[in-house]
Protein backbone atom coordinates (compact mmCIF):
# COMPACT_ATOMS: atom_id res chain seq x y z
CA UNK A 1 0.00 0.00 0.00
CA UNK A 2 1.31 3.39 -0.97
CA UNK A 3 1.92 5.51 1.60
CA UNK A 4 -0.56 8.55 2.02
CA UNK A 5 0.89 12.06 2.25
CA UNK A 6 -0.76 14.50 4.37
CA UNK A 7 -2.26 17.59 2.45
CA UNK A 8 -3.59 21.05 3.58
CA UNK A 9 -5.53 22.03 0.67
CA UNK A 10 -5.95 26.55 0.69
CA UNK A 11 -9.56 26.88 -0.98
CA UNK A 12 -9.52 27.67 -4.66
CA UNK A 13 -5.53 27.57 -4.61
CA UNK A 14 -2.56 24.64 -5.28
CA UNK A 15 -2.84 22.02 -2.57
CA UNK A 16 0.44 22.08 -0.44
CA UNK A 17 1.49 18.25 0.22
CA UNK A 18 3.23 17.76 3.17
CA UNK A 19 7.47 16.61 2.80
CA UNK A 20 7.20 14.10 5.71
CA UNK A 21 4.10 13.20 7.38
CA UNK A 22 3.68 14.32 11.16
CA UNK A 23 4.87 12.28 14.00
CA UNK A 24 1.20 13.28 16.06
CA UNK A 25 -0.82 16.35 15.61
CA UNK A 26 -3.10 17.09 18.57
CA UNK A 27 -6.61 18.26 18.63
CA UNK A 28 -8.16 20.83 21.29
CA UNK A 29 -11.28 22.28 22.55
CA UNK A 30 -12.57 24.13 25.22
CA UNK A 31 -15.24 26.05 26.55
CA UNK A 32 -15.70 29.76 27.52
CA UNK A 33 -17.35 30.80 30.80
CA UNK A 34 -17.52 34.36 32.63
CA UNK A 35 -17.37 35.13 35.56
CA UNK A 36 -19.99 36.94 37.82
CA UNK A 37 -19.63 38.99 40.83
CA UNK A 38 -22.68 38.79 43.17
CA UNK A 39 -22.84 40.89 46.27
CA UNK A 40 -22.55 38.92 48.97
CA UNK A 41 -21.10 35.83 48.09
CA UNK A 42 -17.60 34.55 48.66
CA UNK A 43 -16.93 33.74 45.26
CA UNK A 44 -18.21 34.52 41.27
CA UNK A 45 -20.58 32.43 39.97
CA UNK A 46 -19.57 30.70 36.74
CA UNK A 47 -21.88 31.19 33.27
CA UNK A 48 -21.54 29.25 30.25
CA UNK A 49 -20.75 31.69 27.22
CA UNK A 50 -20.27 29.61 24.71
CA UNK A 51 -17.77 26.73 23.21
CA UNK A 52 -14.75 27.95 21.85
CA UNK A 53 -14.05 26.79 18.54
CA UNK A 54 -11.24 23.82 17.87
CA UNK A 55 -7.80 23.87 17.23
CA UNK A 56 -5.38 21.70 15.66
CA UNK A 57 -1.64 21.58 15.94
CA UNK A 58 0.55 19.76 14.09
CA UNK A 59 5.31 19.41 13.79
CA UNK A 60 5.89 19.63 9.97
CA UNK A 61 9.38 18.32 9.12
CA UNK A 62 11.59 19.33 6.17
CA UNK A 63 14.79 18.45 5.00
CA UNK A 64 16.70 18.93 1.48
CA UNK A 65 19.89 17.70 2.29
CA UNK A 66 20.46 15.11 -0.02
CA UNK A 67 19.35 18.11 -2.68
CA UNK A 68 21.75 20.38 -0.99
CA UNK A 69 18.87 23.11 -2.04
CA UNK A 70 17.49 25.83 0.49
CA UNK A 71 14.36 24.48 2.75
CA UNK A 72 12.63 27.64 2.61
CA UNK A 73 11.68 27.03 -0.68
CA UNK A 74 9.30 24.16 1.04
CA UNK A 75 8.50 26.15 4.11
CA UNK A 76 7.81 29.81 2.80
CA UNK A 77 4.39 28.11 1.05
CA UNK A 78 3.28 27.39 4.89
CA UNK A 79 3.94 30.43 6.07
CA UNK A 80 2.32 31.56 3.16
CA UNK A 81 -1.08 30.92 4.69
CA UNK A 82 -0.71 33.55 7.11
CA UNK A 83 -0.54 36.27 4.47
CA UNK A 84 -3.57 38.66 3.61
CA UNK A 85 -5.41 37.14 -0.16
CA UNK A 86 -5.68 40.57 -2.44
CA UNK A 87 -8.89 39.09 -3.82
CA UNK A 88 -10.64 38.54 -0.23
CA UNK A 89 -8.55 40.77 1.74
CA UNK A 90 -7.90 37.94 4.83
CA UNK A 91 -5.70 34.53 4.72
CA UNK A 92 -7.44 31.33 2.90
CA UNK A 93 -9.75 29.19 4.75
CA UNK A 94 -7.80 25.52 4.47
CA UNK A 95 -8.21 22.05 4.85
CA UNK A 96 -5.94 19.90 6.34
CA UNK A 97 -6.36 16.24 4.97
CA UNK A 98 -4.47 12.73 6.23
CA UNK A 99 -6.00 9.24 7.16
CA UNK A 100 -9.20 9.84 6.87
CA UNK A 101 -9.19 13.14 9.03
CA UNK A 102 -9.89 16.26 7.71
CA UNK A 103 -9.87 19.86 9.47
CA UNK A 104 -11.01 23.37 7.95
CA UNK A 105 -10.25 26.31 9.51
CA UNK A 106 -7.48 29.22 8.89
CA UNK A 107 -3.55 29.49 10.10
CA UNK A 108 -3.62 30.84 13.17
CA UNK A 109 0.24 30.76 14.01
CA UNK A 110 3.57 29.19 12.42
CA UNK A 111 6.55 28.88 14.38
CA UNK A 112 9.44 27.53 12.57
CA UNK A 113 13.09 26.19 14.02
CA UNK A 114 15.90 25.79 11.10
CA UNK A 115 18.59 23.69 12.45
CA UNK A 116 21.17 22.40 9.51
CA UNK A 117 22.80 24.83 6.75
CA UNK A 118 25.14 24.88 4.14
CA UNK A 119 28.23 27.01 4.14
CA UNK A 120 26.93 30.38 2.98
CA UNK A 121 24.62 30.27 5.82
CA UNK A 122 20.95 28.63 3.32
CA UNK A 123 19.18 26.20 5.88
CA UNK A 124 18.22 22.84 4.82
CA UNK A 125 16.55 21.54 7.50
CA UNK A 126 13.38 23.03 9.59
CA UNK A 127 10.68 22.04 11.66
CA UNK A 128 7.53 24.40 11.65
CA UNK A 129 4.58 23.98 14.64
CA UNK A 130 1.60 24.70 12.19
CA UNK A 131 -1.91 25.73 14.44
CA UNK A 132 -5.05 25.94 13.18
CA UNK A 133 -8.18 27.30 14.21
CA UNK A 134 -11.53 25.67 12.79
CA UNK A 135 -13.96 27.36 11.10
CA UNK A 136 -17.34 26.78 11.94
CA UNK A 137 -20.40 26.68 9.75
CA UNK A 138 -23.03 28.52 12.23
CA UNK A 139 -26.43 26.75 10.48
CA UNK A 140 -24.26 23.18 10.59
CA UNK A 141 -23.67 23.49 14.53
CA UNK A 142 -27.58 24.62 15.31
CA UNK A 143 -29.03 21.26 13.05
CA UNK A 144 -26.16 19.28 15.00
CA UNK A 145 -26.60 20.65 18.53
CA UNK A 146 -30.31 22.35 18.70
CA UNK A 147 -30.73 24.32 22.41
CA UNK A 148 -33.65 23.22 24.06
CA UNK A 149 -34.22 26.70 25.81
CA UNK A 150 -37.01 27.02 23.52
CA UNK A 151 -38.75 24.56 25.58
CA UNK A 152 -37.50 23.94 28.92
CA UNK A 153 -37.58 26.31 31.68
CA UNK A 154 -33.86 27.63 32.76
CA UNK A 155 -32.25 29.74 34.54
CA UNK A 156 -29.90 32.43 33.30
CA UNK A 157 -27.31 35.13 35.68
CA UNK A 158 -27.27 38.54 34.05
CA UNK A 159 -23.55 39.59 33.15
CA UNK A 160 -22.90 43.25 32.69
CA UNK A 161 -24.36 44.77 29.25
CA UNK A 162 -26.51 42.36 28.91
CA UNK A 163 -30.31 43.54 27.80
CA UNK A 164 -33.33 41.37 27.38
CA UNK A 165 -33.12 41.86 23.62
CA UNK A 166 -29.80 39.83 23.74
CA UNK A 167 -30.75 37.40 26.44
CA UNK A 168 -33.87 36.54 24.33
CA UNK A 169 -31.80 36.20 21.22
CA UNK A 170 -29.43 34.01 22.81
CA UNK A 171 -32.03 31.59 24.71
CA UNK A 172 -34.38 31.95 21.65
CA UNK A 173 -32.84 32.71 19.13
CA UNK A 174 -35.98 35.80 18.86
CA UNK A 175 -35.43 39.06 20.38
CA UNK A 176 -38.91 39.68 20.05
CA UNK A 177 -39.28 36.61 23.38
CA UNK A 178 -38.32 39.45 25.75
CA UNK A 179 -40.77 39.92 26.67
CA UNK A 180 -41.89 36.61 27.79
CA UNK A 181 -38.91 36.83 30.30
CA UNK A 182 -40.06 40.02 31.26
CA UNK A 183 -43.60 38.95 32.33
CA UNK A 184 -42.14 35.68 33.89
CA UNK A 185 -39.44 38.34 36.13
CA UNK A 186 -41.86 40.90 36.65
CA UNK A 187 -39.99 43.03 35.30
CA UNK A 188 -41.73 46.51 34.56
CA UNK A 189 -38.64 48.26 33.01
CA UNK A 190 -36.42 46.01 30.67
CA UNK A 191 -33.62 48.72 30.66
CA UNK A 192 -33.17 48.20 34.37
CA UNK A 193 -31.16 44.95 34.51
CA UNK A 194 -28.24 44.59 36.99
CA UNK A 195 -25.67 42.35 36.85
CA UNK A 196 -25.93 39.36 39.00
CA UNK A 197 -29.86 39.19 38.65
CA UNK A 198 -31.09 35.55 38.37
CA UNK A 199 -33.54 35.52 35.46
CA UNK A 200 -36.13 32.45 35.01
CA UNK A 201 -36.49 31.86 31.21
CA UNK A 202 -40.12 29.58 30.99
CA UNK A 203 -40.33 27.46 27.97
CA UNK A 204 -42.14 28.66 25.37
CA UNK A 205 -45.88 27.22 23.92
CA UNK A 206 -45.65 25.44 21.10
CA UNK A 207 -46.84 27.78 17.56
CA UNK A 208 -49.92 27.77 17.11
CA UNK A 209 -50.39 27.28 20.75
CA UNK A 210 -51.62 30.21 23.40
């Protein structure tokens, strides 16, 4: 079986194939959370804002020894990715392709050690730690992880500049729902939200429901 290169393929531009495949890449994600200062309490409280989006990082290795030619040639085309398209005015959106995995996202950050040269100084050998940062499709991640807040009563911890305009359109994905919060608070005046208020969001009737 012939050994399959690795690939990270810049949309609508020359794929770039990989000289030697990658010992290991590794593959990260996290969350993001705020915290809230309550009066009174010993410690913030903790509120989900949102996932952060994956990364991938990945030790590229070149060498052109045996062609006694400069590496850069090979490694300027990865660094390349970093650099500003004229026609789109940011760096391409890529896909990086080996085994069966695939990642899209953009180049967040190349660092790059050159470690063997020839007399007049032109390196031959380099390794470069490529990350990436995935690009998400927003309509993809609602169909594959729908919120239930539509339906299900919660609870929700106002963080500064926060309104109900932006609570609804985060828990509903409808500013217009403010003021079902409002109703289910009694809240008379929407503008007056502090921070640290606990707000009960009510699930919301069916359509076509009163």
């Amino acid at each position: 079986m012939a050994l399959e290169k690795a690939v990270i393929e810049p949309d609508n531009e020359v794929p770039i194939a990989v000289l030697f495949n990658p010992g290991q890449y590794g593959l990260d994600k996290s969350n993001r959370f705020a915290e809230v200062d309550v009066p009174g309490r010993g410690a913030p409280t903790l509120q989900f804002v949102s996932g952060n989006s994956r990364t991938l990082s990945l030790e590229l290795f070149f060498d052109t020894y045996e062609q006694h030619s400069d590496v850069r040639r090979r490694t300027d085309a990865i660094y390349g990715l970093l650099s500003i398209r004229t026609a789109t005015h940011v760096p391409p959106v890529c896909t990086f392709r080996w085994g069966g995995f695939s990642f899209r996202g953009v180049v967040q950050q190349v660092n790059g050690r050159f470690t063997l040269f020839l007399a007049d100084g032109t390196p031959m050998r380099a390794t470069l730690t490529l990350t990436m940062r995935e690009l998400v499709d927003a309509a993809l991640e609602a169909r594959r992880t729908p919120l239930e807040s539509s339906d299900r009563t919660k609870a929700h911890t106002v963080i500064r500049g926060e309104t109900l305009h932006s609570i609804a359109t985060l828990e509903y994905g409808d500013p217009a729902q403010w003021r079902v919060i409002a109703t289910a608070n009694g809240i008379d005046d929407p503008l007056a939200l502090a921070p640290g208020t606990t707000l009960v969001l009510p699930r919301l009737a069916p359509a076509g429901m009163a």
